[in-house]
Protein backbone atom coordinates (compact mmCIF):
# COMPACT_ATOMS: atom_id res chain seq x y z
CA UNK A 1 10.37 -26.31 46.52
CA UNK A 2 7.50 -23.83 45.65
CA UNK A 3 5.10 -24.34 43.39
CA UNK A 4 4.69 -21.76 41.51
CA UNK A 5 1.85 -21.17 38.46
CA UNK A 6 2.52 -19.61 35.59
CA UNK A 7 -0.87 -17.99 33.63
CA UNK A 8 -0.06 -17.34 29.76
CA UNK A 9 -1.71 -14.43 28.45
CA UNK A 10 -2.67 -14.55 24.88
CA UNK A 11 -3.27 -11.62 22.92
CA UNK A 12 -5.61 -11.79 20.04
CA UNK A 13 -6.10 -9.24 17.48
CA UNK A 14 -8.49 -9.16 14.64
CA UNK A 15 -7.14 -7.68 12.21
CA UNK A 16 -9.92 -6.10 9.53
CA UNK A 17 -8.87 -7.55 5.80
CA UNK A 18 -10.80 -6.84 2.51
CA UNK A 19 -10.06 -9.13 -0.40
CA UNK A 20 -10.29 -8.19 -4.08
CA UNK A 21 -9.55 -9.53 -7.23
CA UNK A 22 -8.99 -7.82 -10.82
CA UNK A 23 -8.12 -9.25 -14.00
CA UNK A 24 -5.06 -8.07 -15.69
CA UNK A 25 -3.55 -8.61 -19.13
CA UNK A 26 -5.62 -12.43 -19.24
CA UNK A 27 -3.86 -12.67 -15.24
CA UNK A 28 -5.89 -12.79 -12.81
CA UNK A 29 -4.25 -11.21 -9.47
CA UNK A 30 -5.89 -11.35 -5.96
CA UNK A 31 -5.21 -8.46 -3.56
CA UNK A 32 -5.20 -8.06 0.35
CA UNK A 33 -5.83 -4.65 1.89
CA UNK A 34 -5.21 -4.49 5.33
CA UNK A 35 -6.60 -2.12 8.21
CA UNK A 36 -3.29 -0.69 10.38
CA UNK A 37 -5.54 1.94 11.40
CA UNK A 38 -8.77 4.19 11.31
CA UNK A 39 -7.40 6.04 8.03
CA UNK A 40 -4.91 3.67 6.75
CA UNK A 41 -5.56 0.65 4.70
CA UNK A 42 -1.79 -1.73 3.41
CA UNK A 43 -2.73 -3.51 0.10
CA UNK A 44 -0.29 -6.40 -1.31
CA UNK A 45 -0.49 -8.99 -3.23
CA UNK A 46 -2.31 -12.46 -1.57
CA UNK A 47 -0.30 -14.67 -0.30
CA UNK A 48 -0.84 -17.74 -2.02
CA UNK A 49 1.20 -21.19 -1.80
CA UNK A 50 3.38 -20.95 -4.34
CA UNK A 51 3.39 -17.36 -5.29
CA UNK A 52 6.54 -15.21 -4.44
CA UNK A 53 5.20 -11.95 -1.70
CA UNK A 54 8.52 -9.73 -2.93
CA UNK A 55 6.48 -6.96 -3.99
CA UNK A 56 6.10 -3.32 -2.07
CA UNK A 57 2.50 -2.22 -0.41
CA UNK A 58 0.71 -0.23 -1.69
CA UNK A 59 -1.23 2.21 0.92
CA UNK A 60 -4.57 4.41 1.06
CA UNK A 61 -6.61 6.04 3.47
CA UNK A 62 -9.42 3.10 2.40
CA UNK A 63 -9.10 -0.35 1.25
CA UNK A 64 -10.63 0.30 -2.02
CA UNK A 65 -7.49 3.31 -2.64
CA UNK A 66 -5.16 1.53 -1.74
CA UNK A 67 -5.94 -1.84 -3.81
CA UNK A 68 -6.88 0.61 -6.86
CA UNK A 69 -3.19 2.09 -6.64
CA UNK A 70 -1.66 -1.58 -6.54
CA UNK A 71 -4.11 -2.43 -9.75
CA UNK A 72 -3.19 0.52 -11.09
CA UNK A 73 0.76 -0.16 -10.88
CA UNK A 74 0.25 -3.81 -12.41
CA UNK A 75 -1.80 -2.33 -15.51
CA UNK A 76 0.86 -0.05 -15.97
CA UNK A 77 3.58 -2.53 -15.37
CA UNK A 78 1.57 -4.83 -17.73
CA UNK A 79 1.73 -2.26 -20.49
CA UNK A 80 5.33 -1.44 -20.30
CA UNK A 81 5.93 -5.07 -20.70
CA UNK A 82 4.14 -5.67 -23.47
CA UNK A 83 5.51 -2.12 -25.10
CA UNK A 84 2.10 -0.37 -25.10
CA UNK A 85 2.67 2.35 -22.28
């Protein structure tokens, strides 16, 4: 039988994440933007233990657009619950 040795390659990739966090309507939300490129930044919402992720991503050619477009939508969405849009 031949020996033979097997070398497992591991890739690891940093990944460049900003965090930010904005109070909305008395919630406090906490936002990931993501790097998935030189000009494109993916914000969501944090995953947090507990907290459902079902919500789109929001995307900008920075971190700071594309968080400011997810705030944005959660004001509004706010204020068209509460009937003040």
């Amino acid at each position: 039988m031949v020996a033979r040795s097997f070398a497992l390659r591991a890739s690891i990739t940093m990944k460049a994440v900003r965090r930010f966090q904005q109070n909305i309507s008395g919630r406090v939300y906490h936002i990931e933007a993501s790097m998935l490129g030189d000009d494109r930044w993916r914000a969501q919402l944090a995953r947090l233990p507990g907290m459902p992720t079902a919500m789109m991503p929001f995307y900008g050619e920075t971190a700071d657009e594309a968080a400011r477009q997810l705030f944005d939508w959660l004001a509004r969405a706010h204020r068209a619950m509460s009937g003040t849009a």
